[in-house]
PDB file of N, CA and C in Angstrom:
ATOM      1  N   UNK A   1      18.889  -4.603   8.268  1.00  0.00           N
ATOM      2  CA  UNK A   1      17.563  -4.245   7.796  1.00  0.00           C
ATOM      3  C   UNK A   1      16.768  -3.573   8.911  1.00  0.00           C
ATOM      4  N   UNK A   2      16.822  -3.987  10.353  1.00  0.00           N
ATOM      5  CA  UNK A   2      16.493  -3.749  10.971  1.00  0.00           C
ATOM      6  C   UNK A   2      16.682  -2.358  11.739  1.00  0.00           C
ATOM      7  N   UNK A   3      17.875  -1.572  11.232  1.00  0.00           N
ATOM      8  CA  UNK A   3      18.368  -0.425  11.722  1.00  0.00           C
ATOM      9  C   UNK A   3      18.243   0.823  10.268  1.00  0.00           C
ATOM     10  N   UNK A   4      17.457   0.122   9.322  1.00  0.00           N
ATOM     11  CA  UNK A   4      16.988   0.749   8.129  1.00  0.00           C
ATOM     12  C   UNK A   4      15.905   0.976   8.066  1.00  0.00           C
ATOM     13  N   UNK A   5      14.782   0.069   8.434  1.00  0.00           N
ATOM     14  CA  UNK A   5      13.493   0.308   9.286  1.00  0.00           C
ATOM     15  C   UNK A   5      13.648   1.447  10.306  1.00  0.00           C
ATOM     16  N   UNK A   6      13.873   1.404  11.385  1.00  0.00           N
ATOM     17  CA  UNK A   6      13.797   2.311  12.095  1.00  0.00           C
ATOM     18  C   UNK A   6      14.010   3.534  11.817  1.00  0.00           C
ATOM     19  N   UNK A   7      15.335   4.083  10.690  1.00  0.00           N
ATOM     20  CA  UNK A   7      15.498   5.374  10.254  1.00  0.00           C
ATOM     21  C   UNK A   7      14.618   5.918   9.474  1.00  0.00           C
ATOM     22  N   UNK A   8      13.728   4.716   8.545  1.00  0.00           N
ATOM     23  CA  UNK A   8      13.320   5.612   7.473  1.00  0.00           C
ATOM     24  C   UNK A   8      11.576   5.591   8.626  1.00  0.00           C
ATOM     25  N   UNK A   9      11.699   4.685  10.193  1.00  0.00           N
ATOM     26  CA  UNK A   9      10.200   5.337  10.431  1.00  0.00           C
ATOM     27  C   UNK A   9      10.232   6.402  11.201  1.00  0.00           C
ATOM     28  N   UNK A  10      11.874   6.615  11.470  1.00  0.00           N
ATOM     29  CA  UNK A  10      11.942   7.607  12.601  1.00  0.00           C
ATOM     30  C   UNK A  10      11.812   9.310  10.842  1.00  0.00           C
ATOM     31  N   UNK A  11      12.163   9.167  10.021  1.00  0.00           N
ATOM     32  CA  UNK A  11      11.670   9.695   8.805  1.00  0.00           C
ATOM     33  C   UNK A  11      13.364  10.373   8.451  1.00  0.00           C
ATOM     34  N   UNK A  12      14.605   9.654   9.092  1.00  0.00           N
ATOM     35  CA  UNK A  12      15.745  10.143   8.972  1.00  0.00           C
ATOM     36  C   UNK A  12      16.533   8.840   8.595  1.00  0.00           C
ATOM     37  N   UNK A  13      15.928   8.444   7.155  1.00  0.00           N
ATOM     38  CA  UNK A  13      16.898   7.457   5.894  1.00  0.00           C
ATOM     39  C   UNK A  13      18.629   8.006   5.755  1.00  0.00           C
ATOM     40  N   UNK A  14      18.605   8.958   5.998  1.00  0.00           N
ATOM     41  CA  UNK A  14      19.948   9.250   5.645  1.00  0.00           C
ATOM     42  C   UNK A  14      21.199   8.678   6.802  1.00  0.00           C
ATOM     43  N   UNK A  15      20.743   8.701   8.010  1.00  0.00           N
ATOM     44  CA  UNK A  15      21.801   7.956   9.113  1.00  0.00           C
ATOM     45  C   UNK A  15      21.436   6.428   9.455  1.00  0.00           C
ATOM     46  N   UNK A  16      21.097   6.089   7.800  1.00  0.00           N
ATOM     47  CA  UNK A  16      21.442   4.561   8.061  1.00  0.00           C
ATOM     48  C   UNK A  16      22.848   3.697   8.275  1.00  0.00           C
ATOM     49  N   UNK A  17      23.278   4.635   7.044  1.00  0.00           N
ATOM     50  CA  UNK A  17      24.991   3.935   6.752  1.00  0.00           C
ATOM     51  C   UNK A  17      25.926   4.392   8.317  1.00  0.00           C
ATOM     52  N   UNK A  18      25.698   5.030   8.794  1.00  0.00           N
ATOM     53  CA  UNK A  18      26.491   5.973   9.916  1.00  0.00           C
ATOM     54  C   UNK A  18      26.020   4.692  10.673  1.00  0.00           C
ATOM     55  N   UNK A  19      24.529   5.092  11.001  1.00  0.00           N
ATOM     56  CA  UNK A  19      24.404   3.679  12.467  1.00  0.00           C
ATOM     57  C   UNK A  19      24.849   1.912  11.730  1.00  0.00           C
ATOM     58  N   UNK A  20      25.013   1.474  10.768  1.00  0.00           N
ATOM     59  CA  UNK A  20      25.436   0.477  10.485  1.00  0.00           C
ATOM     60  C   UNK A  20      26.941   0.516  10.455  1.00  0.00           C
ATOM     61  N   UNK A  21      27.304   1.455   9.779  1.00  0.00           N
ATOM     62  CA  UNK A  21      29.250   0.928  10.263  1.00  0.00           C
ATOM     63  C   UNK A  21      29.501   1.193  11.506  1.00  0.00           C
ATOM     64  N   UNK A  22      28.864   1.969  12.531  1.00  0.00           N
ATOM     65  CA  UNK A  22      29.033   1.968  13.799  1.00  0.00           C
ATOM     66  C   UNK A  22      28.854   0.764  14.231  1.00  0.00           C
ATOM     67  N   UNK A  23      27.939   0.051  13.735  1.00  0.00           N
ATOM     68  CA  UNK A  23      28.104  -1.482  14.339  1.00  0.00           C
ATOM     69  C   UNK A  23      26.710  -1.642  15.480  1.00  0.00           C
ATOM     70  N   UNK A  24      25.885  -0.150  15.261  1.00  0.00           N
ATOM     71  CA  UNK A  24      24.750  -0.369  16.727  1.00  0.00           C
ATOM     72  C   UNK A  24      23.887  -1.389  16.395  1.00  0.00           C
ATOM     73  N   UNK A  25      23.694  -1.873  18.053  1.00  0.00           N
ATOM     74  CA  UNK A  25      22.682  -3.107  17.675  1.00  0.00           C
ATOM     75  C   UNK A  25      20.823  -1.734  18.057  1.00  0.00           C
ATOM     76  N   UNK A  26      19.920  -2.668  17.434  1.00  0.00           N
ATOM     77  CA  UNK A  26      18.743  -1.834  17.324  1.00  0.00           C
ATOM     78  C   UNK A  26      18.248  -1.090  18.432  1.00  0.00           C
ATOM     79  N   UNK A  27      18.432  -1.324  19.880  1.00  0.00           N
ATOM     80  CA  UNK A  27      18.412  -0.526  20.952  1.00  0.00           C
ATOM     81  C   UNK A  27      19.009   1.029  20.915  1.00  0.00           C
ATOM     82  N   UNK A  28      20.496   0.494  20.588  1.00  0.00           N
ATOM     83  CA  UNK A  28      21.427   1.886  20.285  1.00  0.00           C
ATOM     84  C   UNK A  28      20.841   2.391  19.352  1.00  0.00           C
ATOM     85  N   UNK A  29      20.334   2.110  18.326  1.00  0.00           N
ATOM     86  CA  UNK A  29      19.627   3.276  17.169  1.00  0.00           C
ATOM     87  C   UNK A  29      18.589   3.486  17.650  1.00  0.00           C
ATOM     88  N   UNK A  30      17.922   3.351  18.194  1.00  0.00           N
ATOM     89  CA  UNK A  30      16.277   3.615  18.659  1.00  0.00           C
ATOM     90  C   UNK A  30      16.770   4.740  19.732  1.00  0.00           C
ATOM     91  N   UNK A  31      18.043   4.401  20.598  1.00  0.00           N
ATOM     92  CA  UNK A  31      17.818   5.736  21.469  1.00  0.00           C
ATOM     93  C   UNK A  31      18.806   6.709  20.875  1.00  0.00           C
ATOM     94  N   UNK A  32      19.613   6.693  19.806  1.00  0.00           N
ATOM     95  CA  UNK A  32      19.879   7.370  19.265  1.00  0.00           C
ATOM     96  C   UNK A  32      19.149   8.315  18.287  1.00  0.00           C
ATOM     97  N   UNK A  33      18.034   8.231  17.770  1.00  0.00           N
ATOM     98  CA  UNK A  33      17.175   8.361  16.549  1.00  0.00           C
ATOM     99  C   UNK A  33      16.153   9.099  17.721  1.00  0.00           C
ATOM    100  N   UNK A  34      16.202   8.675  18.976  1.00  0.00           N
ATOM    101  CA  UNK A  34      15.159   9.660  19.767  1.00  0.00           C
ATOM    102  C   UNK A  34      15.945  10.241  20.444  1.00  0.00           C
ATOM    103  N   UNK A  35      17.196  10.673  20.576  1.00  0.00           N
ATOM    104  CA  UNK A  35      18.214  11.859  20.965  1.00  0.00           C
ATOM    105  C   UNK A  35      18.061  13.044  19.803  1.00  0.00           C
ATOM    106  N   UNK A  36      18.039  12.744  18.407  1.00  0.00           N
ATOM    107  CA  UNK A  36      18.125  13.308  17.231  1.00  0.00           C
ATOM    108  C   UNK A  36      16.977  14.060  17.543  1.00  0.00           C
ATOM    109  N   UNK A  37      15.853  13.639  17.338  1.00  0.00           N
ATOM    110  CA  UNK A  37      14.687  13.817  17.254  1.00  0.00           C
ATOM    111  C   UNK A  37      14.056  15.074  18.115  1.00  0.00           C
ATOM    112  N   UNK A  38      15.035  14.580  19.388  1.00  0.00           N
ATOM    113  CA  UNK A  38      14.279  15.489  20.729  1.00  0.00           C
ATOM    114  C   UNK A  38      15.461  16.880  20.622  1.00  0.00           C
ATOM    115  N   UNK A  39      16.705  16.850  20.368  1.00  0.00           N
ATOM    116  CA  UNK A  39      17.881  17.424  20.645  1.00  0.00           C
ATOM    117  C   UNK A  39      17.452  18.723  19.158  1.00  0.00           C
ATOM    118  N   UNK A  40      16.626  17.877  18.572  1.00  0.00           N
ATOM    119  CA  UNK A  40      16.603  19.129  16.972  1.00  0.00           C
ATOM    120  C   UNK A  40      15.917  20.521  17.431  1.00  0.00           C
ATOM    121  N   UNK A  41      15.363  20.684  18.722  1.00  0.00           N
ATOM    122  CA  UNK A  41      15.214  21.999  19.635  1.00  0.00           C
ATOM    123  C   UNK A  41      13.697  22.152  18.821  1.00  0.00           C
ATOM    124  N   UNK A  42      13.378  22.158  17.583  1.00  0.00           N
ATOM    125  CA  UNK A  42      11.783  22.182  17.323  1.00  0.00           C
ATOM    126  C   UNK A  42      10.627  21.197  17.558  1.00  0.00           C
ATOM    127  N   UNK A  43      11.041  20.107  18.151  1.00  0.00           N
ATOM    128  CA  UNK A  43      10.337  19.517  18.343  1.00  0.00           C
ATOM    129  C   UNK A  43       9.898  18.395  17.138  1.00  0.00           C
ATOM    130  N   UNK A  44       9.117  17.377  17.275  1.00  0.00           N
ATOM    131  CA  UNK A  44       8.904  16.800  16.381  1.00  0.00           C
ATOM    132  C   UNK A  44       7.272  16.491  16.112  1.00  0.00           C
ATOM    133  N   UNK A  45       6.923  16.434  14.844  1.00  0.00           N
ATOM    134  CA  UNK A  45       5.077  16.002  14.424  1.00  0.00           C
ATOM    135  C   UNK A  45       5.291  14.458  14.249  1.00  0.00           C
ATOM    136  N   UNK A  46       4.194  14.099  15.084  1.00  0.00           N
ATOM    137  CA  UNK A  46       4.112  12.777  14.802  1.00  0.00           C
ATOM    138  C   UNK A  46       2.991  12.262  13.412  1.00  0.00           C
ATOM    139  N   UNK A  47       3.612  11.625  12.789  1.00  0.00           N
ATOM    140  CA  UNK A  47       3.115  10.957  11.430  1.00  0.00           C
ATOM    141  C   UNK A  47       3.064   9.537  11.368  1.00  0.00           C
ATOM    142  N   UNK A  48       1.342   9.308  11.375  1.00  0.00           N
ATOM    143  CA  UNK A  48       1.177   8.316  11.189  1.00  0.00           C
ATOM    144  C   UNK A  48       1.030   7.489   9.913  1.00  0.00           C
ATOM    145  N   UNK A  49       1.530   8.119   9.220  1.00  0.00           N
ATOM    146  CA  UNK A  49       1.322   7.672   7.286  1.00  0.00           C
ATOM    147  C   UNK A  49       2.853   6.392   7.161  1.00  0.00           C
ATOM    148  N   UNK A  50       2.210   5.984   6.653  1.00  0.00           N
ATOM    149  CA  UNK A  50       2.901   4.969   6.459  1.00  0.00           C
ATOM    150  C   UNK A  50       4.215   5.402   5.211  1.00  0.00           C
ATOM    151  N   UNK A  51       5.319   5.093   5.307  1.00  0.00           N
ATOM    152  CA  UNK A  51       6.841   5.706   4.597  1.00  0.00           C
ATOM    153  C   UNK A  51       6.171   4.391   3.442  1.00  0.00           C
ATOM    154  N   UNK A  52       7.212   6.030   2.651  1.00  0.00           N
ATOM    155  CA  UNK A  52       7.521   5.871   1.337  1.00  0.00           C
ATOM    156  C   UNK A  52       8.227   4.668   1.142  1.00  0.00           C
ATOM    157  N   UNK A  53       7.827   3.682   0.268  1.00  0.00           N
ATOM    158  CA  UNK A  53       8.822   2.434  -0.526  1.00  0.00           C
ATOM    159  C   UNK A  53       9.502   2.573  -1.564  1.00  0.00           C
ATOM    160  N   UNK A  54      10.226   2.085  -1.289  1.00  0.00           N
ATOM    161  CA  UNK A  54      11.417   2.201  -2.640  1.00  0.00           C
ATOM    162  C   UNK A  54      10.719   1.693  -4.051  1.00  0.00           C
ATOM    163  N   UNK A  55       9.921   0.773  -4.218  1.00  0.00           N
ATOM    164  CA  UNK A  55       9.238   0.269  -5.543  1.00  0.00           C
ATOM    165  C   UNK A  55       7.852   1.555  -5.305  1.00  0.00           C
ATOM    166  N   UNK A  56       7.302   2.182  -6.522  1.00  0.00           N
ATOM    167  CA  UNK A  56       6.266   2.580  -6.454  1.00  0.00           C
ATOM    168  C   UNK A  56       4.984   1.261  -6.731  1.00  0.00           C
ATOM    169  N   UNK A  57       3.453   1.528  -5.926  1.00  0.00           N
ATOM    170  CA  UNK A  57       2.851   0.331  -6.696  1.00  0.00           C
ATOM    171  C   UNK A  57       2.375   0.586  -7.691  1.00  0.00           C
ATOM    172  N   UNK A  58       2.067  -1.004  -8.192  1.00  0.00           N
ATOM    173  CA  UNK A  58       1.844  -0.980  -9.645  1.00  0.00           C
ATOM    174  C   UNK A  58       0.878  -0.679  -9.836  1.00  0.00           C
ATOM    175  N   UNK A  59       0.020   0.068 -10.801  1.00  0.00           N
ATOM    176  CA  UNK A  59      -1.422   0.712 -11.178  1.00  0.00           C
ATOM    177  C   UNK A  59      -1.776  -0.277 -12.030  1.00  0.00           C
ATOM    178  N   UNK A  60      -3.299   0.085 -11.264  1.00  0.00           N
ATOM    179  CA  UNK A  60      -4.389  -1.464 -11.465  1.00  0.00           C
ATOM    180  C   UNK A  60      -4.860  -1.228 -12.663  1.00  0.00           C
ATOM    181  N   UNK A  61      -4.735  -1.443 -13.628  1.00  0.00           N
ATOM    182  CA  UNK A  61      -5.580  -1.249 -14.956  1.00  0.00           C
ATOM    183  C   UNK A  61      -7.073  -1.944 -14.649  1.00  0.00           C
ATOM    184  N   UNK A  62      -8.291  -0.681 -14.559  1.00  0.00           N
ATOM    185  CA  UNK A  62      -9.693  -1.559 -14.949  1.00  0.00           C
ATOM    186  C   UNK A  62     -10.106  -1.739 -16.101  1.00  0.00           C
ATOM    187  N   UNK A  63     -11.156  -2.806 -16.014  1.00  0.00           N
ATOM    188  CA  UNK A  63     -11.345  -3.085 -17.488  1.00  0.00           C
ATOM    189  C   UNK A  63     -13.006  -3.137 -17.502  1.00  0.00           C
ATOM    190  N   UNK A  64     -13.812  -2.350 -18.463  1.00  0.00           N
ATOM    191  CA  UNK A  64     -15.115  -2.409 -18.589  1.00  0.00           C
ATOM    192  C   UNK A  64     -15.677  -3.283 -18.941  1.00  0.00           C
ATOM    193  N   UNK A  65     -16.540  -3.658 -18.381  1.00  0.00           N
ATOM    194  CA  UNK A  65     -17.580  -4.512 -18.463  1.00  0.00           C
ATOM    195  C   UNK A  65     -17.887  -4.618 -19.895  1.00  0.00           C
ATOM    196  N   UNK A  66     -18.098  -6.167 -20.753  1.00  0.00           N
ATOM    197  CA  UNK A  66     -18.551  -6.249 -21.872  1.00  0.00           C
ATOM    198  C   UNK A  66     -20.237  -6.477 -21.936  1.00  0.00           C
ATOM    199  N   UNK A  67     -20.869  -5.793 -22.156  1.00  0.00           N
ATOM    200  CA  UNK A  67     -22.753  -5.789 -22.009  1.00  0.00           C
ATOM    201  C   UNK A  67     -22.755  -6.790 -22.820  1.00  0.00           C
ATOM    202  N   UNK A  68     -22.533  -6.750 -24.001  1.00  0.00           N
ATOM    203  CA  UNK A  68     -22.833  -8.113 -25.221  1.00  0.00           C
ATOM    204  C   UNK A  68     -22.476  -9.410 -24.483  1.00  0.00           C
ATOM    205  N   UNK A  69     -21.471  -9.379 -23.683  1.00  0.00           N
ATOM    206  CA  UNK A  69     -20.556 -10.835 -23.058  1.00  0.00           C
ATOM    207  C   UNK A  69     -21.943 -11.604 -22.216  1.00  0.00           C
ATOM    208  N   UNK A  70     -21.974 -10.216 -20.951  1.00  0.00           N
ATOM    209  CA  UNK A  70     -22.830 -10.660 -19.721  1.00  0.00           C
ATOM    210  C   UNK A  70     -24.440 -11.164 -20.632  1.00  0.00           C
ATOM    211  N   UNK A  71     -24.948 -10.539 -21.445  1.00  0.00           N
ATOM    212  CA  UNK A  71     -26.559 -10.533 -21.759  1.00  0.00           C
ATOM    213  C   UNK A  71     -26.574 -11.908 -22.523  1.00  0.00           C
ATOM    214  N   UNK A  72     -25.256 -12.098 -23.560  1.00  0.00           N
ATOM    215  CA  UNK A  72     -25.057 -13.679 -24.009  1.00  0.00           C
ATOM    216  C   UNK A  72     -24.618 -14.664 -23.121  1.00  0.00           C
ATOM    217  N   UNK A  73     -24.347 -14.848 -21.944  1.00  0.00           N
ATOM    218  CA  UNK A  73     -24.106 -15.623 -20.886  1.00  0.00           C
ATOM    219  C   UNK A  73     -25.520 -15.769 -20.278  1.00  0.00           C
ATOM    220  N   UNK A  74     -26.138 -14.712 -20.269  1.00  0.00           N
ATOM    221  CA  UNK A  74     -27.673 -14.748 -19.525  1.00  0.00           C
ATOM    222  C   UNK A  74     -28.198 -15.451 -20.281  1.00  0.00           C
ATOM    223  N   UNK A  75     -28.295 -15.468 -21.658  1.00  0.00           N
ATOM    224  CA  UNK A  75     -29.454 -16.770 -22.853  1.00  0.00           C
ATOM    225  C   UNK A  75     -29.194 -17.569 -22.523  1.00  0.00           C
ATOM    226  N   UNK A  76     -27.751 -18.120 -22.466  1.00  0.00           N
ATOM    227  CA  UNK A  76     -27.334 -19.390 -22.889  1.00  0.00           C
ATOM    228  C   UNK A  76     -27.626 -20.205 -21.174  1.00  0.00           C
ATOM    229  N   UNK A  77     -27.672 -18.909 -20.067  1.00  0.00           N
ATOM    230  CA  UNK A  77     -28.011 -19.999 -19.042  1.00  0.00           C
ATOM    231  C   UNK A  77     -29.404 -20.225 -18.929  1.00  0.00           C
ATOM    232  N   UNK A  78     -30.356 -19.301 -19.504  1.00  0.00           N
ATOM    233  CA  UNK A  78     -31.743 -19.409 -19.679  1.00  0.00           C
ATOM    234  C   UNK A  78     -32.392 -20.720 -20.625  1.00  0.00           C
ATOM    235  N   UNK A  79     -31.219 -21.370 -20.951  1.00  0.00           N
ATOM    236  CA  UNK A  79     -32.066 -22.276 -22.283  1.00  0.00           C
ATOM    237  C   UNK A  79     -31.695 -21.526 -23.607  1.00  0.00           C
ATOM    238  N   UNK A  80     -31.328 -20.387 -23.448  1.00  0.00           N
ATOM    239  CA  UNK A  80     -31.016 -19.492 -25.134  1.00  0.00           C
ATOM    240  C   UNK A  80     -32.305 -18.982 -25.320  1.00  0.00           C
ATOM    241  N   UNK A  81     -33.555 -19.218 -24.339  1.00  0.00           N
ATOM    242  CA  UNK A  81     -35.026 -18.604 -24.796  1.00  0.00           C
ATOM    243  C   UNK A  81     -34.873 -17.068 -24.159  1.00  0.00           C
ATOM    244  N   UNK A  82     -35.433 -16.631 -25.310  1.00  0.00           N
ATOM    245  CA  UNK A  82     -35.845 -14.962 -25.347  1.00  0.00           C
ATOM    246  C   UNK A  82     -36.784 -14.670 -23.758  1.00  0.00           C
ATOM    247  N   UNK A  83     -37.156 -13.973 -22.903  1.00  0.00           N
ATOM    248  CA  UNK A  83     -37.698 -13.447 -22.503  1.00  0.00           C
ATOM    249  C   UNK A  83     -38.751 -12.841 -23.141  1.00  0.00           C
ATOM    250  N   UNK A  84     -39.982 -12.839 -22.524  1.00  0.00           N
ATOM    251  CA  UNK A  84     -41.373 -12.336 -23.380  1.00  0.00           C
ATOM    252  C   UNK A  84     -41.253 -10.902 -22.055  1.00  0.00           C
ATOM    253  N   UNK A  85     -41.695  -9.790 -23.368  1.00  0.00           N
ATOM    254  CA  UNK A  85     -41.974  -8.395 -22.988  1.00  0.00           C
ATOM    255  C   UNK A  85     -43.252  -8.566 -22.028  1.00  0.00           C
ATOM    256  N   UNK A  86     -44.004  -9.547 -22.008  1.00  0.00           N
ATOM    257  CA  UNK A  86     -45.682  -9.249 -21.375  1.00  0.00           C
ATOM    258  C   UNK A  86     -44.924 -10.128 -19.818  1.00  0.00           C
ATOM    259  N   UNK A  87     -44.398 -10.518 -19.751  1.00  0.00           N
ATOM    260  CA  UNK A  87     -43.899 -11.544 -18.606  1.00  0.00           C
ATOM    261  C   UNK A  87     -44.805 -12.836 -18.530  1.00  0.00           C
ATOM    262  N   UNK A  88     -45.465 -13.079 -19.753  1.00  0.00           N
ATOM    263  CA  UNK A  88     -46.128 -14.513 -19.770  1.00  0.00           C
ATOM    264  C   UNK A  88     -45.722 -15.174 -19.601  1.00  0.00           C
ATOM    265  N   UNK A  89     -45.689 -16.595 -18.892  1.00  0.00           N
ATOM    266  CA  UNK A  89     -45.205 -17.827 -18.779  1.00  0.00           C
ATOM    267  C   UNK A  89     -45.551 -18.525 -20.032  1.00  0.00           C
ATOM    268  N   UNK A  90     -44.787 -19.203 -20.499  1.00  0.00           N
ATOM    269  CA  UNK A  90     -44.862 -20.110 -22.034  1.00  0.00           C
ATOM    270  C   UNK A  90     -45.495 -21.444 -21.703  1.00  0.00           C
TER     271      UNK A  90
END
């Protein structure tokens, strides 16, 4: 897992299986993966975005607010008494 991490942050998923039947422990892929990297003669952009996951996430369904719900929760904690339009005290 640990030599699968590194490929897909070095952004080269594809020489996972290669460095695992080789048998490298995570040192050897780390300076291998920065031989690749430096040896590709263009140079490399560093990216700080975080890699792609294999599961996409799941989309949040929102849900609107019920006005009738909240304004009948407001009576019933009021006593169920109406509010007066003049703001008189009863």
């Amino acid at each position: 897992k640990g030599v699968r991490d590194l490929c897909v942050a070095a952004r080269l998923p594809e020489l996972t299986a290669e460095f695992v039947s080789a048998g490298l422990d995570k040192q050897a892929v780390q300076a291998r993966l920065f031989e690749k990297l430096v040896s590709s003669g263009k140079g490399f952009e560093i990216d700080n975005s975080l890699p792609l996951q294999d599961d996409p996430p799941a989309k949040v369904q929102a849900k609107q607010p019920d006005h009738q719900d909240i304004y009948a929760a407001r009576r019933a904690a009021q006593g169920g008494k109406k509010p007066t339009a003049t703001g008189a005290r009863p």
